[in-house]
N, C-alpha and C. Protein backbone atom coordinates (compact mmCIF):
# COMPACT_ATOMS: atom_id res chain seq x y z
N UNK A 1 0.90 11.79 5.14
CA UNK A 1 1.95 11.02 5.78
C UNK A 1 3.32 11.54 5.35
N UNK A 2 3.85 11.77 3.44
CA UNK A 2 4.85 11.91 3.66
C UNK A 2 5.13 13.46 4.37
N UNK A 3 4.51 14.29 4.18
CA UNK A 3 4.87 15.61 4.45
C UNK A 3 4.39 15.85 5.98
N UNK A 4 3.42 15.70 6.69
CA UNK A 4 3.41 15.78 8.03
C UNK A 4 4.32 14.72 8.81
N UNK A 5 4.37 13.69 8.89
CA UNK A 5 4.85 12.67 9.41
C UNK A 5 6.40 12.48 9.18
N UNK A 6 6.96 11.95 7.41
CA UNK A 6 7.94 12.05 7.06
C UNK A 6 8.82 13.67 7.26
N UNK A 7 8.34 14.46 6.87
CA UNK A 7 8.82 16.20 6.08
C UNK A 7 9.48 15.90 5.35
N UNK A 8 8.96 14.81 4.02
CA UNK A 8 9.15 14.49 2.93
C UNK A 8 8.60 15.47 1.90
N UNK A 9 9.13 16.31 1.29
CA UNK A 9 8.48 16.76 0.45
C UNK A 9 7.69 18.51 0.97
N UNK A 10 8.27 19.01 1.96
CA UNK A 10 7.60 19.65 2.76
C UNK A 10 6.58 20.89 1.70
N UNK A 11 7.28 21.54 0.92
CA UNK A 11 6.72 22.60 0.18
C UNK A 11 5.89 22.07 -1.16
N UNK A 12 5.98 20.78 -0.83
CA UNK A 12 4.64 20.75 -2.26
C UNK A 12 3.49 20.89 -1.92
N UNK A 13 2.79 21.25 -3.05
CA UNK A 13 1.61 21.79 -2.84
C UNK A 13 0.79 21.09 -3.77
N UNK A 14 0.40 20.08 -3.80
CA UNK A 14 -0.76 19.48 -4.57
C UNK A 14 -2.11 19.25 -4.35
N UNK A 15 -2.92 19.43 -5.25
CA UNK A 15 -4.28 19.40 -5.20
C UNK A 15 -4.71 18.09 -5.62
N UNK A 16 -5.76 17.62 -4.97
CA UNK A 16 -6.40 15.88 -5.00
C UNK A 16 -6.22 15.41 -6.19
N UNK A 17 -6.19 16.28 -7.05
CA UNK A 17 -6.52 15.95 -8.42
C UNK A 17 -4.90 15.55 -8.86
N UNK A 18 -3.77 16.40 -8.47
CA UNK A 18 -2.67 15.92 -8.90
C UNK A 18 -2.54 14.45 -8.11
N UNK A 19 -3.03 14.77 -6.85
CA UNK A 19 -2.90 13.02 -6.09
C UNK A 19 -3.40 12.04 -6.70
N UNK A 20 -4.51 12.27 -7.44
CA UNK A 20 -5.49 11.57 -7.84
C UNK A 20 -4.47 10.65 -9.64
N UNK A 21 -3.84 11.50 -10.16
CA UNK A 21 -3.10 11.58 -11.05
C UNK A 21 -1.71 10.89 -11.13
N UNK A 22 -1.46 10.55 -9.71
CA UNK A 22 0.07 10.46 -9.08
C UNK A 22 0.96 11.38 -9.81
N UNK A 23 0.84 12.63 -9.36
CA UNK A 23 2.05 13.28 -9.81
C UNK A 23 3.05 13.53 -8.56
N UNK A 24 3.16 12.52 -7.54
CA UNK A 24 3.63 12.79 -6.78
C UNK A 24 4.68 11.95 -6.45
N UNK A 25 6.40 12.35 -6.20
CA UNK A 25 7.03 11.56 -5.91
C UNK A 25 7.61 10.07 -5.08
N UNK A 26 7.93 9.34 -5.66
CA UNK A 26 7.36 7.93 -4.49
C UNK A 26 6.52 6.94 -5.45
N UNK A 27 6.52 5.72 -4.41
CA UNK A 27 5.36 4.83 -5.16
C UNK A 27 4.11 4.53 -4.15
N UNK A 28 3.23 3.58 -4.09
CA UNK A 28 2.52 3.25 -3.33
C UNK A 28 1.81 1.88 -3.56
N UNK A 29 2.22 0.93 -3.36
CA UNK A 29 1.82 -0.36 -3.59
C UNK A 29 1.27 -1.03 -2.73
N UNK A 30 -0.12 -1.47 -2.98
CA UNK A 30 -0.89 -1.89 -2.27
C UNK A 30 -1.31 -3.67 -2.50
N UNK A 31 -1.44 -4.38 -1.73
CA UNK A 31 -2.03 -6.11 -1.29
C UNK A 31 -2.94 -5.81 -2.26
N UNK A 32 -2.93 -6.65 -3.64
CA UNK A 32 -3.86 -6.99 -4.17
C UNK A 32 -4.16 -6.73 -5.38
N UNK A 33 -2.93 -5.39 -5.71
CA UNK A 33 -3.06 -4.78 -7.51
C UNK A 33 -1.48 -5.56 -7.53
N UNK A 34 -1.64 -5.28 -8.66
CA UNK A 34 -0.50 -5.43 -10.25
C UNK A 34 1.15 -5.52 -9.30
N UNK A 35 1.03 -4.35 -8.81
CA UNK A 35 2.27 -4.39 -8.28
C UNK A 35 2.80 -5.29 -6.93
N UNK A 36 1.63 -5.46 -6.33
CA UNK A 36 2.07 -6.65 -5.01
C UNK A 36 0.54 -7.30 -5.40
N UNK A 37 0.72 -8.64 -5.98
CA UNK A 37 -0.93 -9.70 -5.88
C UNK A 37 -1.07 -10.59 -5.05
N UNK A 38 -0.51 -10.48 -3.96
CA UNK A 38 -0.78 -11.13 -3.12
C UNK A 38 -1.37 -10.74 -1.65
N UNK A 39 -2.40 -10.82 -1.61
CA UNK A 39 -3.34 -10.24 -0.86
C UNK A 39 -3.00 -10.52 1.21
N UNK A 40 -2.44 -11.82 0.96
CA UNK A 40 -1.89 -12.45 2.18
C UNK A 40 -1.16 -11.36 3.16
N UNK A 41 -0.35 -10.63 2.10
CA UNK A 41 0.73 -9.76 2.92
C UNK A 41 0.36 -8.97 4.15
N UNK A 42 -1.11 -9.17 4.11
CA UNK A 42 -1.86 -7.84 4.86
C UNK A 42 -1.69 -8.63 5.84
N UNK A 43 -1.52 -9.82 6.33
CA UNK A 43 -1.44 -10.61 7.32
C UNK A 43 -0.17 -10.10 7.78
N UNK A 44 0.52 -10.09 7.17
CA UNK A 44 1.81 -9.52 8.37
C UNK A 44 1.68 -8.13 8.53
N UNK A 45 1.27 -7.24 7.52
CA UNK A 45 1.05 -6.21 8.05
C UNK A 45 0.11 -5.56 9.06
N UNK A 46 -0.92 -6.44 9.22
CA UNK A 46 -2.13 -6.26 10.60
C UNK A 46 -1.53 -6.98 11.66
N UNK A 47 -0.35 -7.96 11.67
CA UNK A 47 0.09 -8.39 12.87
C UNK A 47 1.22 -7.18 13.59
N UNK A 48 2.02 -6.48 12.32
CA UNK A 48 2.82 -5.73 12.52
C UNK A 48 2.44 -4.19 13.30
N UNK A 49 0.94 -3.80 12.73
CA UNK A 49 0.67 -2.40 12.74
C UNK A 49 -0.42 -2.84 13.89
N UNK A 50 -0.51 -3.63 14.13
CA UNK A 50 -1.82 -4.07 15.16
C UNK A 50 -2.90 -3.29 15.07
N UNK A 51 -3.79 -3.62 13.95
CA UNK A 51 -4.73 -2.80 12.88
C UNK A 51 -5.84 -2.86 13.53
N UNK A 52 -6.59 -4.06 14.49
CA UNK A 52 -7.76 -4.43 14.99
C UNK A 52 -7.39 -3.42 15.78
N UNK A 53 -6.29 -3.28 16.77
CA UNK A 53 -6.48 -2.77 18.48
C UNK A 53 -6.77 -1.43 18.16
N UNK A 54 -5.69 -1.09 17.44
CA UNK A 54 -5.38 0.68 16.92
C UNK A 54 -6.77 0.63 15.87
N UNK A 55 -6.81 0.74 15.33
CA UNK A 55 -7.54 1.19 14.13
C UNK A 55 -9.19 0.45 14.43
N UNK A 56 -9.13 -0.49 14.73
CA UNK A 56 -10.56 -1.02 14.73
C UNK A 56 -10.95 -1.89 12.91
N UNK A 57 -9.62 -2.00 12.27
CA UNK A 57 -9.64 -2.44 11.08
C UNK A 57 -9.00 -3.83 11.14
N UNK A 58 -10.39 -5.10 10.66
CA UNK A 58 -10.16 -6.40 10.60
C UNK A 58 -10.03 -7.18 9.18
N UNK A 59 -9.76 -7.81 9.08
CA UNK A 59 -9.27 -9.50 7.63
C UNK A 59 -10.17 -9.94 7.95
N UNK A 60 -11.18 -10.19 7.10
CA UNK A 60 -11.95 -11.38 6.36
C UNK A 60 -10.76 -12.47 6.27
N UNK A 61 -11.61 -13.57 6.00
CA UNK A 61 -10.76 -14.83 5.52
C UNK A 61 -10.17 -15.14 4.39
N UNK A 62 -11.41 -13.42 3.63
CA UNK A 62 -10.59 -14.40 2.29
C UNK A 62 -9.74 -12.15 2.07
N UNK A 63 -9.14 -11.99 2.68
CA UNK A 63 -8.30 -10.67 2.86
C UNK A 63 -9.56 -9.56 2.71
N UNK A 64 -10.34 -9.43 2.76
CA UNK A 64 -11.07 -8.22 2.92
C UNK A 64 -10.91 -7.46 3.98
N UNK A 65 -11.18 -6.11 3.56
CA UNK A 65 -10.89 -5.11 5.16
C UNK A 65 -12.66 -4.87 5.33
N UNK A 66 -12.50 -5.04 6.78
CA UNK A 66 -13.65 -4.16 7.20
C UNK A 66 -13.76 -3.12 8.46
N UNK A 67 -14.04 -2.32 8.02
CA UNK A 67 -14.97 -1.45 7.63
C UNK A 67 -14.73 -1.87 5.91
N UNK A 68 -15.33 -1.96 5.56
CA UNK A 68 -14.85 -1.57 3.68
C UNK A 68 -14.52 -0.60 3.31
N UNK A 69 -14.62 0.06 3.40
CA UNK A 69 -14.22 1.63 3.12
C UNK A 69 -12.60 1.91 3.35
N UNK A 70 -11.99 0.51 3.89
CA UNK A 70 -10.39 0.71 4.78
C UNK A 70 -9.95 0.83 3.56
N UNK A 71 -8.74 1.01 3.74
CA UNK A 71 -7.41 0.53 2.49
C UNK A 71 -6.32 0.49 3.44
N UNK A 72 -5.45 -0.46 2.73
CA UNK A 72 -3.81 -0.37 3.30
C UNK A 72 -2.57 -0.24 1.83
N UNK A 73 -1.51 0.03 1.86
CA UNK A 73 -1.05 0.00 1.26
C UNK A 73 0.67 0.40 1.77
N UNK A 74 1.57 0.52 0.92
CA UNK A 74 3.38 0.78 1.60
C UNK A 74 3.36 2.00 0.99
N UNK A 75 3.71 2.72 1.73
CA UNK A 75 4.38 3.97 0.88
C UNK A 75 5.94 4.34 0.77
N UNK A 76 6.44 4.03 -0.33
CA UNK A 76 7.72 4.26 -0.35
C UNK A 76 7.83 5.83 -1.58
N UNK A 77 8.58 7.11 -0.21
CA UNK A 77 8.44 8.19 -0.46
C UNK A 77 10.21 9.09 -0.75
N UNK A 78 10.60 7.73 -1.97
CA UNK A 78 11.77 7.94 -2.82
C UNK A 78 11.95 8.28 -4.44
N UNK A 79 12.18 9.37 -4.96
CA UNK A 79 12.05 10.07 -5.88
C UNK A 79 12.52 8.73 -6.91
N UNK A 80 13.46 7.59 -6.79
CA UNK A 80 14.20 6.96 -7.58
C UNK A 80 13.09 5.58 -7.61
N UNK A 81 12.09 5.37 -6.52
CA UNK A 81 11.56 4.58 -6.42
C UNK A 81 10.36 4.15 -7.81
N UNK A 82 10.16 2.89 -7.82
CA UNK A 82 9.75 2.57 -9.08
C UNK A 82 8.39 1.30 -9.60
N UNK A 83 7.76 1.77 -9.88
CA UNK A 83 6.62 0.44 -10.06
C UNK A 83 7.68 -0.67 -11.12
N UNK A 84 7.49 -1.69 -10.81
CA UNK A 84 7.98 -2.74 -11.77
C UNK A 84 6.67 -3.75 -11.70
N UNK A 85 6.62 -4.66 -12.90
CA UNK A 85 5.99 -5.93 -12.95
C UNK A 85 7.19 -7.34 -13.12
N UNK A 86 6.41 -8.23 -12.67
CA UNK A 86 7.37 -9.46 -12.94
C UNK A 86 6.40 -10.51 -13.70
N UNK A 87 6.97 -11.58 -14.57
CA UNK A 87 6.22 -12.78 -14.80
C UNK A 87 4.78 -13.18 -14.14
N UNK A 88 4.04 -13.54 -14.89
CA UNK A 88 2.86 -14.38 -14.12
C UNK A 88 3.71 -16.14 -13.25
N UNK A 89 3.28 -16.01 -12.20
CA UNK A 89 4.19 -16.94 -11.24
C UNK A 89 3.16 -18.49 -11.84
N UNK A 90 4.24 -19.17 -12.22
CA UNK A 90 3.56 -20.84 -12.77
C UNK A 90 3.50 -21.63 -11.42
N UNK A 91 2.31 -22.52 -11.73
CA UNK A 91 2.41 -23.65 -10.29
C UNK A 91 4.09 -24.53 -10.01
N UNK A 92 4.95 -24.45 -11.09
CA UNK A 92 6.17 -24.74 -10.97
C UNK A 92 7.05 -23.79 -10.06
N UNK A 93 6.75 -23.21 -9.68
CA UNK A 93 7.59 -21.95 -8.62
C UNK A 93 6.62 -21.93 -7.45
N UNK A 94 6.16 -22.26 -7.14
CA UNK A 94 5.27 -22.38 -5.83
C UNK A 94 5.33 -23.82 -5.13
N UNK A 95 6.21 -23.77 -3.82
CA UNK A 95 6.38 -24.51 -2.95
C UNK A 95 5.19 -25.13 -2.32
């Protein structure tokens, strides 16, 4: 994506293993780890990317993809860009 799609990055040359490693500039945060835990989000993002029509990729009820084998995730493909964590969220902050 970033290098065909974006021409982010056009002359790198990495092997799975550096992918595998993230040695690659950018982040990638996905519904459901550390960095975004909220699994819900995929709901706007399958309304947004219209994932069933295009892709043939559906939500379980309780956020599962199926096929299983799917994944989704954001790719933000900015050298300055950054994993952060925040607080565990208390039932006092939830509306």
């Amino acid at each position: 994506v970033r290098k065909k799609e974006w021409g982010y990055c056009p002359d790198e040359d990495m092997t799975e293993e550096d992918m595998i490693k993230v040695k690659y500039s950018g982040i990638r945060p996905a519904p459901g780890y550390p960095s975004q835990p909220d699994h819900t989000e995929k709901t706007a993002m399958w309304e947004l990317l219209q994932a069933k029509e295009h892709a043939d990729i559906e939500l379980t009820s309780h956020m599962a993809m199926l096929p299983a084998a799917s994944v989704s995730g954001l790719f933000f493909a900015n050298e300055e860009s950054k994993y952060f964590a925040v607080g565990k969220i208390c039932k006092d902050q939830v509306v």
